[in-house]
Protein backbone atom coordinates (compact mmCIF):
# COMPACT_ATOMS: atom_id res chain seq x y z
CA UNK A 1 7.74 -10.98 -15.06
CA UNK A 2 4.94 -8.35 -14.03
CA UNK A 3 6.05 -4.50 -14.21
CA UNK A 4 5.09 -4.15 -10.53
CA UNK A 5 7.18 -7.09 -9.80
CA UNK A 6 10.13 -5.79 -12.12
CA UNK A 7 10.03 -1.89 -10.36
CA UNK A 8 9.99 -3.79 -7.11
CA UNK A 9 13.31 -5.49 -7.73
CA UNK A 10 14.95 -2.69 -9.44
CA UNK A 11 13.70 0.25 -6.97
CA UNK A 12 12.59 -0.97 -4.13
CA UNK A 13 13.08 2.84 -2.31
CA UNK A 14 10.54 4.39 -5.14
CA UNK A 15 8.40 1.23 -4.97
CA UNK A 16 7.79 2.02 -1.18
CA UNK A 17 7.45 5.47 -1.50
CA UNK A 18 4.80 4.99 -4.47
CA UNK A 19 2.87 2.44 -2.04
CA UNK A 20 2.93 4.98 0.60
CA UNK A 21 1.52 7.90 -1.44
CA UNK A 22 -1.43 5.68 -2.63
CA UNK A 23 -2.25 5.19 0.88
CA UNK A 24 -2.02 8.66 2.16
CA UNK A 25 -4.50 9.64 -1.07
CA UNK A 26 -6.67 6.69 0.14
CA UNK A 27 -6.31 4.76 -3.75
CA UNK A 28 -7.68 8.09 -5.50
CA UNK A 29 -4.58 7.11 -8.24
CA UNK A 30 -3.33 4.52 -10.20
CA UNK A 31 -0.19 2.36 -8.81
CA UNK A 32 1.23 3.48 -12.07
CA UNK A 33 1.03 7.32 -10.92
CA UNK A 34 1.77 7.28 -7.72
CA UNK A 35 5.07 5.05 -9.25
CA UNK A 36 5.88 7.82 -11.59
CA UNK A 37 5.42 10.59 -8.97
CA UNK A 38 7.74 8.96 -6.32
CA UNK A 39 10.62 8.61 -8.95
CA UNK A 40 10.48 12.50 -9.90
CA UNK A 41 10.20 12.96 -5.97
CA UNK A 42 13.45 10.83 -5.19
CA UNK A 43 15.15 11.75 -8.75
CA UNK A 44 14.75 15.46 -9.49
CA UNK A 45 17.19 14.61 -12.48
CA UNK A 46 14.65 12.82 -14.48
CA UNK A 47 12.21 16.05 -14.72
CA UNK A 48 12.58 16.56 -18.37
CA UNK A 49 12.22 13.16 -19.37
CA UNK A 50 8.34 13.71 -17.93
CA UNK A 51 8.47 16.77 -20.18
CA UNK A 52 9.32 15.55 -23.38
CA UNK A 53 6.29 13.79 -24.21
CA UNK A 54 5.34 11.73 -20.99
CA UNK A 55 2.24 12.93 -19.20
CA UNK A 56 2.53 14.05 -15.47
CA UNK A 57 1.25 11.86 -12.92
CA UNK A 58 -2.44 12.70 -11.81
């Protein structure tokens, strides 16, 4: 099962949200950003996992 496929099925509200910010930035960043930034839009919680040692999305 593909990751995109996965992330679809798990969260499909941050899926569409991640599809919509790659549009509005006209495909300037990876799927795999604009994923990453959606979820810390939509779950402020998950801040400091980004912090401890995962790069911020581009």
């Amino acid at each position: 099962m593909s990751l995109n496929l996965l992330r679809w099925l798990l969260a499909p509200r941050t899926s569409l949200l991640a599809r919509r910010i790659r549009r509005t930035r006209h495909h300037e960043i990876s799927s795999d950003a604009a994923w990453r930034l959606a979820r810390l839009r939509l779950h402020p919680d998950e801040v400091p996992y980004r912090n401890h040692g995962h790069s911020p999305p581009s």
